[in-house]
PDB file of N, CA and C in Angstrom:
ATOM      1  N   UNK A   1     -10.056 -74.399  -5.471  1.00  0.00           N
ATOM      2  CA  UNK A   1     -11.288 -75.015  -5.015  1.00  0.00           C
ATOM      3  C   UNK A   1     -12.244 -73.920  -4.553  1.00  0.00           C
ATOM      4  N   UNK A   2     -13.483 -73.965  -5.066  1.00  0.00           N
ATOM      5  CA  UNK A   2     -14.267 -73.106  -4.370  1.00  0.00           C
ATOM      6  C   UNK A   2     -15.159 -72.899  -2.768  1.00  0.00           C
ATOM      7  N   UNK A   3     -14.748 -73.949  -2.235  1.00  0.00           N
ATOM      8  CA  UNK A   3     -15.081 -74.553  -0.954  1.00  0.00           C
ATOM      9  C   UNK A   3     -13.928 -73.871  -0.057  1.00  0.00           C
ATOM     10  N   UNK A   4     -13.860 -73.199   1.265  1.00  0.00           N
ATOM     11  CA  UNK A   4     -13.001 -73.237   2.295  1.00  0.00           C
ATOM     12  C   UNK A   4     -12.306 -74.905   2.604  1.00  0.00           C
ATOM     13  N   UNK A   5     -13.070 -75.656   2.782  1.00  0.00           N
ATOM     14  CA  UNK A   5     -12.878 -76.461   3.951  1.00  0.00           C
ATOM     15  C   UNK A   5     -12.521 -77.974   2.350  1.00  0.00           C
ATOM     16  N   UNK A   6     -11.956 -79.095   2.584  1.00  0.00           N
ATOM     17  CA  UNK A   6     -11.604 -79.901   1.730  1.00  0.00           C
ATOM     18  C   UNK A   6     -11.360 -81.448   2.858  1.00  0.00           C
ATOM     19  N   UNK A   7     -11.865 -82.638   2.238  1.00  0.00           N
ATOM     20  CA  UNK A   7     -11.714 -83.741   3.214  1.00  0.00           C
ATOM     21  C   UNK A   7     -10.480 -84.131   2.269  1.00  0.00           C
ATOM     22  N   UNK A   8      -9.612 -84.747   2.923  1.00  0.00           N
ATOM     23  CA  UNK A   8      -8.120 -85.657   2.816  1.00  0.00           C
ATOM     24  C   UNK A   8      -8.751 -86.636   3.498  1.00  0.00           C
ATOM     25  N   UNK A   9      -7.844 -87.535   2.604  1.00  0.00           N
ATOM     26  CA  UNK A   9      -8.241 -89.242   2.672  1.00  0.00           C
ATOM     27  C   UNK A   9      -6.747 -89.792   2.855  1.00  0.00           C
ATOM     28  N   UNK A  10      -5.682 -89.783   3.266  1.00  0.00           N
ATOM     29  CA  UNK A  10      -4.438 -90.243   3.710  1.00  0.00           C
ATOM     30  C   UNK A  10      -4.505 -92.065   3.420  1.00  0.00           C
ATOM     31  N   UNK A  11      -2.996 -92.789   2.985  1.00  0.00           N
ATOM     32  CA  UNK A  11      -2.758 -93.572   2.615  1.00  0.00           C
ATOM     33  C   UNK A  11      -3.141 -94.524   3.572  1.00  0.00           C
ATOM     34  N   UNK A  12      -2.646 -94.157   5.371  1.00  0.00           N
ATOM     35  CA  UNK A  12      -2.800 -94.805   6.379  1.00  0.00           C
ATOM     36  C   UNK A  12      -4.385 -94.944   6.777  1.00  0.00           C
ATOM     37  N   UNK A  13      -5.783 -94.591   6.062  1.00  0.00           N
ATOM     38  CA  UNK A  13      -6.727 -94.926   6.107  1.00  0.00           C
ATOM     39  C   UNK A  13      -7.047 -93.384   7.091  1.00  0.00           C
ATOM     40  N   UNK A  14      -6.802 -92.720   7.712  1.00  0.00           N
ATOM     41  CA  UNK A  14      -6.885 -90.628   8.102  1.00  0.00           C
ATOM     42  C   UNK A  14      -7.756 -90.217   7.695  1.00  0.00           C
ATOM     43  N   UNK A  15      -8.550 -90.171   7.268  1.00  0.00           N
ATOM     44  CA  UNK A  15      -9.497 -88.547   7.143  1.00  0.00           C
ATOM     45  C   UNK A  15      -8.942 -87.170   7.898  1.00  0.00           C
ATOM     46  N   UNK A  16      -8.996 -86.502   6.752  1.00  0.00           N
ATOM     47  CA  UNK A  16      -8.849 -85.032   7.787  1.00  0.00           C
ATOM     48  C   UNK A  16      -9.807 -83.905   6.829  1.00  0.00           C
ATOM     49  N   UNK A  17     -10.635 -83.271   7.763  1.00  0.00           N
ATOM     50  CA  UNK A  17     -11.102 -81.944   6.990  1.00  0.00           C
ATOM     51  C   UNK A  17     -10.001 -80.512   7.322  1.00  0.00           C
ATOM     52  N   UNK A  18     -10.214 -80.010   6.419  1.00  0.00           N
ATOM     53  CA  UNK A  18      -9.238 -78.834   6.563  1.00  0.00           C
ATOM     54  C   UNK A  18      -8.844 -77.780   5.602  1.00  0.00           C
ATOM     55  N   UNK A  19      -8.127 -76.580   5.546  1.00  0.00           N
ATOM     56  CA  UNK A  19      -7.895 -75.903   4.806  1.00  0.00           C
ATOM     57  C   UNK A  19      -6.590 -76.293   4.046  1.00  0.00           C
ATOM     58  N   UNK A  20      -6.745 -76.969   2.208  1.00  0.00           N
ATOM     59  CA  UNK A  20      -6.071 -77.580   2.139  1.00  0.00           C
ATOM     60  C   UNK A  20      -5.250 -76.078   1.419  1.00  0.00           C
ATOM     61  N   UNK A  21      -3.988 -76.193   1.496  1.00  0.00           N
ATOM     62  CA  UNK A  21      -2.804 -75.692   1.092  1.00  0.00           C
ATOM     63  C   UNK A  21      -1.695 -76.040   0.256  1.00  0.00           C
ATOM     64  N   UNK A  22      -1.005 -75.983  -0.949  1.00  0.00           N
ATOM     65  CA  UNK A  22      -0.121 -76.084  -1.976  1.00  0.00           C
ATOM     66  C   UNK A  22      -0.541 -77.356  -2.345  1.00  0.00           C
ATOM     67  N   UNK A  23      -1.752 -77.910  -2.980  1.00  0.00           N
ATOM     68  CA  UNK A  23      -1.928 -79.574  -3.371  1.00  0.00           C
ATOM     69  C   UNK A  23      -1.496 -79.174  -4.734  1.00  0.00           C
ATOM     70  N   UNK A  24      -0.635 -80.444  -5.008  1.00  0.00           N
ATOM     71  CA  UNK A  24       0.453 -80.499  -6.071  1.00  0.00           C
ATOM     72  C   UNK A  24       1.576 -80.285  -6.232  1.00  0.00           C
ATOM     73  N   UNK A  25       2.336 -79.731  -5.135  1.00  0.00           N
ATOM     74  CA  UNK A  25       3.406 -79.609  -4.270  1.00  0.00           C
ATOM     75  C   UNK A  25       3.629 -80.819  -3.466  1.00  0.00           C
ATOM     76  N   UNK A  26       4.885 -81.441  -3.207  1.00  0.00           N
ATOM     77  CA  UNK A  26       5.318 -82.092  -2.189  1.00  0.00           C
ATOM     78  C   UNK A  26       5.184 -82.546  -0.914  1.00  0.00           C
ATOM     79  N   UNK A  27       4.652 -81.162  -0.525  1.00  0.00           N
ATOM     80  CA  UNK A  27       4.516 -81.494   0.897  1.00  0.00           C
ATOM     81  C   UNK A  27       3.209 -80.086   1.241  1.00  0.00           C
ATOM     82  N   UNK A  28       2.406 -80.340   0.426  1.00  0.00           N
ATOM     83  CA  UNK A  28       0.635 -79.702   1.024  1.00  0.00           C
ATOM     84  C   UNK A  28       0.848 -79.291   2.809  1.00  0.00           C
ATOM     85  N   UNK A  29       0.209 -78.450   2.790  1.00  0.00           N
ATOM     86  CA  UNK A  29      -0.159 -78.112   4.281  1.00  0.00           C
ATOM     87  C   UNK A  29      -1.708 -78.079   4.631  1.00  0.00           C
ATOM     88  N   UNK A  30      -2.210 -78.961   5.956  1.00  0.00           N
ATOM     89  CA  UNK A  30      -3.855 -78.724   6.293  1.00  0.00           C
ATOM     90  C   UNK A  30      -3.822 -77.824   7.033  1.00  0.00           C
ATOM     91  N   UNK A  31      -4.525 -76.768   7.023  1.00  0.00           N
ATOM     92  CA  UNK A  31      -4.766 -75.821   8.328  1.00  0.00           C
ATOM     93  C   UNK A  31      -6.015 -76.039   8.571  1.00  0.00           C
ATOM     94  N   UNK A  32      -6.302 -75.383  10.184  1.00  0.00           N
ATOM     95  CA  UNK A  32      -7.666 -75.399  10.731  1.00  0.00           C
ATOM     96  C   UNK A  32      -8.333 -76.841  10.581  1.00  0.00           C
ATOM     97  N   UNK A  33      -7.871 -77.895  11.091  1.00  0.00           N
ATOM     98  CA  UNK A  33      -7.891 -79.333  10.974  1.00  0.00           C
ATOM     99  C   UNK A  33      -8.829 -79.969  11.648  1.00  0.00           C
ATOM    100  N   UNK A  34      -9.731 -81.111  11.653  1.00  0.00           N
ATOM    101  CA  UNK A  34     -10.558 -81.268  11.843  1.00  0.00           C
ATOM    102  C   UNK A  34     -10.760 -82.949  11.503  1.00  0.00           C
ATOM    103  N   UNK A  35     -10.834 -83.989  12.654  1.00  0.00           N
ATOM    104  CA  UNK A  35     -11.551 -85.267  12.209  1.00  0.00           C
ATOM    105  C   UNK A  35     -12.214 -86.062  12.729  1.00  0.00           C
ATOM    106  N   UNK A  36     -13.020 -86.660  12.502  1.00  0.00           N
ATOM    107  CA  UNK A  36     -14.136 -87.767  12.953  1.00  0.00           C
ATOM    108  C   UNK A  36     -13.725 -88.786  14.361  1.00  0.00           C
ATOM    109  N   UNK A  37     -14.318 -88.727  15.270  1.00  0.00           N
ATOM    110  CA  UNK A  37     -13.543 -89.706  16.461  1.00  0.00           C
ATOM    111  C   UNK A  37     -14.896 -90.010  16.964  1.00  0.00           C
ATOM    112  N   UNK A  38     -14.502 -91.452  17.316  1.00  0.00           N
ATOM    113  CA  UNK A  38     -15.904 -92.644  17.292  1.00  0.00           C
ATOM    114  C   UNK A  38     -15.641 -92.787  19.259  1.00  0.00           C
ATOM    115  N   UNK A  39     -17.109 -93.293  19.453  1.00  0.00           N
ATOM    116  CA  UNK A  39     -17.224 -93.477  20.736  1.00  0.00           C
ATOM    117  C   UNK A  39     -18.306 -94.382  20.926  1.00  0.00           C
ATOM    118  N   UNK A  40     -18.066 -95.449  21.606  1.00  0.00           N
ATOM    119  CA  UNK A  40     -18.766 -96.194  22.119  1.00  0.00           C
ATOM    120  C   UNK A  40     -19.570 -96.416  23.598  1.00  0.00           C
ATOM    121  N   UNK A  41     -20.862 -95.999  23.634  1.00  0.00           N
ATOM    122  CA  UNK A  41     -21.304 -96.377  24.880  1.00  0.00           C
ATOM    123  C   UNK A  41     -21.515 -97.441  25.702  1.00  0.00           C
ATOM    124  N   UNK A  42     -20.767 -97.568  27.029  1.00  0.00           N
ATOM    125  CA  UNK A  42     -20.876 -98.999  27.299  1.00  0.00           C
ATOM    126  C   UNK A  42     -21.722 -99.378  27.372  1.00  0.00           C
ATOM    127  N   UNK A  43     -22.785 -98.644  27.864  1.00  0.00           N
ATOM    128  CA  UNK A  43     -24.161 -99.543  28.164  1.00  0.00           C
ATOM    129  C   UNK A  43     -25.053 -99.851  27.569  1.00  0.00           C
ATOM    130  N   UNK A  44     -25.197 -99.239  26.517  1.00  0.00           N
ATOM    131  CA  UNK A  44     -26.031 -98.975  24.732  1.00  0.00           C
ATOM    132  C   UNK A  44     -25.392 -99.806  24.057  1.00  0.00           C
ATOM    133  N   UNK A  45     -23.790 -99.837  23.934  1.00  0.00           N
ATOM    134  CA  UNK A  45     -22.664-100.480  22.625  1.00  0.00           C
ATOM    135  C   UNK A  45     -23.270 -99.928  21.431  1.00  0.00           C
ATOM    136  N   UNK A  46     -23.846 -98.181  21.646  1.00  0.00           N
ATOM    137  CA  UNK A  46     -24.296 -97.256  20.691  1.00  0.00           C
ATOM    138  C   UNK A  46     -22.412 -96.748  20.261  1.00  0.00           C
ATOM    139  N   UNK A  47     -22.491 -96.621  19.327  1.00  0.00           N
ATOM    140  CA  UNK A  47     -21.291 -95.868  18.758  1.00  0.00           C
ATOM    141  C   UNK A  47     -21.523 -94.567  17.968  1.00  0.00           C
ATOM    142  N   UNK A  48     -20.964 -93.663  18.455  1.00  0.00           N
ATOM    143  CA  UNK A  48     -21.689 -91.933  18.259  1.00  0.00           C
ATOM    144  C   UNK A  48     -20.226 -91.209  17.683  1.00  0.00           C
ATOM    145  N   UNK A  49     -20.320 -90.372  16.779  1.00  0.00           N
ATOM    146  CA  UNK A  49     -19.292 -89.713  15.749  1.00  0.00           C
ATOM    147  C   UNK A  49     -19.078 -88.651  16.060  1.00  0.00           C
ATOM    148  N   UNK A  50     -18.024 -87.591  16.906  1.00  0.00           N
ATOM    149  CA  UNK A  50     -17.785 -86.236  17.100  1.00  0.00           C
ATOM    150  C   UNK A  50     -16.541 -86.245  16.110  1.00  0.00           C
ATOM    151  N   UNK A  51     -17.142 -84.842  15.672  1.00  0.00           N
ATOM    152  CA  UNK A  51     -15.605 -83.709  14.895  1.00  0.00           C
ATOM    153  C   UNK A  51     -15.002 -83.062  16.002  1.00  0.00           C
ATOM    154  N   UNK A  52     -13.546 -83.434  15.893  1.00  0.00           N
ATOM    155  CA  UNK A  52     -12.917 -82.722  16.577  1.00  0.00           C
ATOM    156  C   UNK A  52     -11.664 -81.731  15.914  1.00  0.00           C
ATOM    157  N   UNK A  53     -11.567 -81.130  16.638  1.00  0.00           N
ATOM    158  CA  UNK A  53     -10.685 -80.110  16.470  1.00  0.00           C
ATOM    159  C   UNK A  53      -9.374 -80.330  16.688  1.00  0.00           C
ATOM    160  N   UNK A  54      -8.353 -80.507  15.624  1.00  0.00           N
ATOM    161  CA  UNK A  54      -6.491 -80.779  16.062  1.00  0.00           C
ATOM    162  C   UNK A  54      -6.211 -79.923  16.532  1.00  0.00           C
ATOM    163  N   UNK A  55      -5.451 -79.599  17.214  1.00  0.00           N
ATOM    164  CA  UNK A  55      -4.967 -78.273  17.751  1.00  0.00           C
ATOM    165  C   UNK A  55      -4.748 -78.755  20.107  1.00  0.00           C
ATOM    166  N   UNK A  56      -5.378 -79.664  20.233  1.00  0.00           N
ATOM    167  CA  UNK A  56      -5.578 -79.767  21.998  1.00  0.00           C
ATOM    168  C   UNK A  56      -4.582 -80.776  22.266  1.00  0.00           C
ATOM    169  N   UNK A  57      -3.808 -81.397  21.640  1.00  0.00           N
ATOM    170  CA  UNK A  57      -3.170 -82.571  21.492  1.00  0.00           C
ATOM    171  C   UNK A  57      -2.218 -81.784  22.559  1.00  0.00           C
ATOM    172  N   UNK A  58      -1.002 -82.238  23.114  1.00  0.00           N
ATOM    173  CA  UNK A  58       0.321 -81.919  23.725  1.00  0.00           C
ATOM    174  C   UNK A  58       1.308 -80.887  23.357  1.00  0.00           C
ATOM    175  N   UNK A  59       1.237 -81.517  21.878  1.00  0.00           N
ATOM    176  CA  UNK A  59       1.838 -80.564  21.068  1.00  0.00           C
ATOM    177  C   UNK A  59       1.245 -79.330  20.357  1.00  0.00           C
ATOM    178  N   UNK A  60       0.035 -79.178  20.746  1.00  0.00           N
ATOM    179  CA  UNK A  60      -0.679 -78.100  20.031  1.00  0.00           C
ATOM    180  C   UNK A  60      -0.560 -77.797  18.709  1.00  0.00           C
ATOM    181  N   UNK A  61      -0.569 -78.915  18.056  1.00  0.00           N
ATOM    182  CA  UNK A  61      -0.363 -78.182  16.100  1.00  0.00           C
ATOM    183  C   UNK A  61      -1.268 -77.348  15.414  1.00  0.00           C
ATOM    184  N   UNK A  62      -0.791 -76.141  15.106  1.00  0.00           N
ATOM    185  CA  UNK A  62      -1.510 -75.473  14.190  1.00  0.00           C
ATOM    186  C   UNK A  62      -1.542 -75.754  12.618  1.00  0.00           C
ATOM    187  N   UNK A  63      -0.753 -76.895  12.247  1.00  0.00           N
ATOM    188  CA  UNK A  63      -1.054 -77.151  10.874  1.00  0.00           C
ATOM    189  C   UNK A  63      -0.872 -78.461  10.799  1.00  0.00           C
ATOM    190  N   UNK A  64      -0.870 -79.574   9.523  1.00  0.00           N
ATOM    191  CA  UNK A  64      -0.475 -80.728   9.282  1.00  0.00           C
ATOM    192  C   UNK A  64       0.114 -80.334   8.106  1.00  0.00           C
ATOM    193  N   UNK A  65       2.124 -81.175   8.041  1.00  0.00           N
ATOM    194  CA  UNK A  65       2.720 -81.156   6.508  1.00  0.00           C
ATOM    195  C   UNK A  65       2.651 -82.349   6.058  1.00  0.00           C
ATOM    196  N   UNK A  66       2.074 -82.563   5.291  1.00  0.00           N
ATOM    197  CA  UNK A  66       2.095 -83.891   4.772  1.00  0.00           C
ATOM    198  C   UNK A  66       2.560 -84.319   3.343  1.00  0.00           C
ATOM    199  N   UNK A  67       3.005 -85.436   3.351  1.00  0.00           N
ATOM    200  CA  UNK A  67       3.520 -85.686   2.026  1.00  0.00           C
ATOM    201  C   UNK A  67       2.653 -86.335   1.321  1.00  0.00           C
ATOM    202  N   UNK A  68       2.333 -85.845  -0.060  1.00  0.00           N
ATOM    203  CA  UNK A  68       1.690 -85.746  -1.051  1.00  0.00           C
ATOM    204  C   UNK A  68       1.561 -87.148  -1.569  1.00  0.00           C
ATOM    205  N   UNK A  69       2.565 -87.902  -0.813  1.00  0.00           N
ATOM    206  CA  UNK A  69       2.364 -89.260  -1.569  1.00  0.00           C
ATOM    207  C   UNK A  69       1.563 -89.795  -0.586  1.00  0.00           C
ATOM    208  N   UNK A  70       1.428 -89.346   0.543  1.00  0.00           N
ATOM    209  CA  UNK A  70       0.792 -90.327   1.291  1.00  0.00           C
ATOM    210  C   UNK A  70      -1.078 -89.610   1.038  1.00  0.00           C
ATOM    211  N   UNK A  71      -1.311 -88.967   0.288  1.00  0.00           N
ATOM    212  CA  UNK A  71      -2.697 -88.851  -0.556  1.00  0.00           C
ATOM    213  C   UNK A  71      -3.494 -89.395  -1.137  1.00  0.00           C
ATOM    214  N   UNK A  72      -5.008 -89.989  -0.589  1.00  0.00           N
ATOM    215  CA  UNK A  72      -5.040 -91.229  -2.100  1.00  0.00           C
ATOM    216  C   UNK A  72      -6.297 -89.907  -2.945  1.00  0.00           C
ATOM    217  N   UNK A  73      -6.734 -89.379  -2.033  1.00  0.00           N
ATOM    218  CA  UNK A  73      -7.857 -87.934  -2.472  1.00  0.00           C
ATOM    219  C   UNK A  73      -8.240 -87.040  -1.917  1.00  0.00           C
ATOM    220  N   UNK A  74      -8.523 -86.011  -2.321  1.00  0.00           N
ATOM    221  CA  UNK A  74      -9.337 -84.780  -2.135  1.00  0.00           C
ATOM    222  C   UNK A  74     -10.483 -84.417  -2.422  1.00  0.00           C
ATOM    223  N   UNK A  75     -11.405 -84.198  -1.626  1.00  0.00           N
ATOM    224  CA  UNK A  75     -12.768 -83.801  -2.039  1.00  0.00           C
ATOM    225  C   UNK A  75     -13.193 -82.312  -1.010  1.00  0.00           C
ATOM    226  N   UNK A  76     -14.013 -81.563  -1.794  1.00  0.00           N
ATOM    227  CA  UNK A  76     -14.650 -80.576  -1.565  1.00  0.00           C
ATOM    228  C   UNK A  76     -15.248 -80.524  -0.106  1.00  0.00           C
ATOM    229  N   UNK A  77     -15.198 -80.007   0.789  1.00  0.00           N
ATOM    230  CA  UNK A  77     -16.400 -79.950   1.895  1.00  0.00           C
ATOM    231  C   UNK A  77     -17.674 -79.099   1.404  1.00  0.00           C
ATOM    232  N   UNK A  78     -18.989 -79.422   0.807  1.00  0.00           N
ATOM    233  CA  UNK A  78     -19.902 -78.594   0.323  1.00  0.00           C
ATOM    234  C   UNK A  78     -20.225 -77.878   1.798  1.00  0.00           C
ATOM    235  N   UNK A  79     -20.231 -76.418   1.380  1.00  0.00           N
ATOM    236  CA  UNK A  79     -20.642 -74.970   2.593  1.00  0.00           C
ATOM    237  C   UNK A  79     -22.283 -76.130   3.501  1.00  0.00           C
ATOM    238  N   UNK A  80     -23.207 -76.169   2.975  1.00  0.00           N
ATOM    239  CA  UNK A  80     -24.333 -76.751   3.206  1.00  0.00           C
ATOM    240  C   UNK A  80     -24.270 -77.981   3.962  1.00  0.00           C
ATOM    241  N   UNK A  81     -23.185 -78.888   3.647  1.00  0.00           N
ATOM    242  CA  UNK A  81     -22.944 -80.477   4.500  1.00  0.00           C
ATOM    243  C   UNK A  81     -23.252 -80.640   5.699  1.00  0.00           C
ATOM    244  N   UNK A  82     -22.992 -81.257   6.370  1.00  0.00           N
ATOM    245  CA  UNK A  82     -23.327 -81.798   7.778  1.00  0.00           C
ATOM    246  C   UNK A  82     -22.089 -81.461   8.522  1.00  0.00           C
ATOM    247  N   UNK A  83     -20.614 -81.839   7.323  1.00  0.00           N
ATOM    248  CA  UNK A  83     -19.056 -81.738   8.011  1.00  0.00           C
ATOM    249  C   UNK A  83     -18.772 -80.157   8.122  1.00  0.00           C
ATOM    250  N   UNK A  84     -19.863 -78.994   7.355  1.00  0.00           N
ATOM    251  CA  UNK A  84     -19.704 -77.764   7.465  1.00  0.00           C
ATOM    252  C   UNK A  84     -20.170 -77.104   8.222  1.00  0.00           C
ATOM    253  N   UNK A  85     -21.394 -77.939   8.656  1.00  0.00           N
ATOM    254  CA  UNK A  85     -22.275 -77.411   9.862  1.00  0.00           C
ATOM    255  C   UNK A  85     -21.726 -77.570  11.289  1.00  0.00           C
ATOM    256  N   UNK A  86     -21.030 -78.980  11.113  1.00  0.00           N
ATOM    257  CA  UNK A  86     -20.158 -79.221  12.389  1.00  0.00           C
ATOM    258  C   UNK A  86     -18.637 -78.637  12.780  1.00  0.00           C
ATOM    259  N   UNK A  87     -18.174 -78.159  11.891  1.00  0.00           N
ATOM    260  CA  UNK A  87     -16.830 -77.209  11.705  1.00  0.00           C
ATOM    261  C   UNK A  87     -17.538 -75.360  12.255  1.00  0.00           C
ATOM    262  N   UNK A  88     -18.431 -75.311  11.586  1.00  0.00           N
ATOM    263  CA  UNK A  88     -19.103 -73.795  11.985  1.00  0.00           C
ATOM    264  C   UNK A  88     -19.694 -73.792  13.380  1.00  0.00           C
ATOM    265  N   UNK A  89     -20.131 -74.860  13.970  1.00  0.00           N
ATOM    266  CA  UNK A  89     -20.218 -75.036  15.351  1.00  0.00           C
ATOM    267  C   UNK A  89     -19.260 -75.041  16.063  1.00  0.00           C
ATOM    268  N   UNK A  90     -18.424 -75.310  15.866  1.00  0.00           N
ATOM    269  CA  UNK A  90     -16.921 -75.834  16.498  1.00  0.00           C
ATOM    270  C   UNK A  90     -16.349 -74.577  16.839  1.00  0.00           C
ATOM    271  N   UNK A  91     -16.390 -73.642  15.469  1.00  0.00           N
ATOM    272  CA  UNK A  91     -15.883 -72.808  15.908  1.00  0.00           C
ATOM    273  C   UNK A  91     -16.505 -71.403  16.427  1.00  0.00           C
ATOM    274  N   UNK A  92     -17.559 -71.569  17.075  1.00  0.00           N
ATOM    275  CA  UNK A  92     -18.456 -71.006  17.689  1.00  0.00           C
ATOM    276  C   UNK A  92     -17.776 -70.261  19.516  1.00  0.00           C
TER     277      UNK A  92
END
């Protein structure tokens, strides 16, 4: 892929952006992971979209293994996007 960054679309309905690793293999690896988490304001009942960063969880994961079946697609993150602009902030 000519893109760093690649969105996964997981069977369980997941998004993940990330650095995808061995796709076509069994068990792909995401690094440097990244997904969409919704928030609702109570007083607005505005609902607002942050990228977040995997990695702060308990367990601190530095990667996701996932099985290949649970894949329904892969798409490119274009460098220029909005999901690239917000990953390059992130990691600011």
């Amino acid at each position: 892929m000519t893109t760093p960054y690649q969105a996964v679309l997981l069977s369980n309905g997941s998004a993940y952006f990330g650095k995808l690793e061995g796709l076509g293999t069994p068990w792909p690896v995401l690094k440097d992971v990244f997904y969409v988490q919704s928030a609702q304001n109570p007083e607005t009942k505005a609902v607002s979209n942050i990228l977040v960063k995997r990695g702060k969880e308990w367990h601190s994961p530095d990667r996701m293994i996932l099985n290949a079946n649970t894949i329904l697609f892969v798409e490119p993150v274009k460098p220029g996007s909005r999901v690239a602009e917000l990953i390059s902030q992130a990691k600011q």
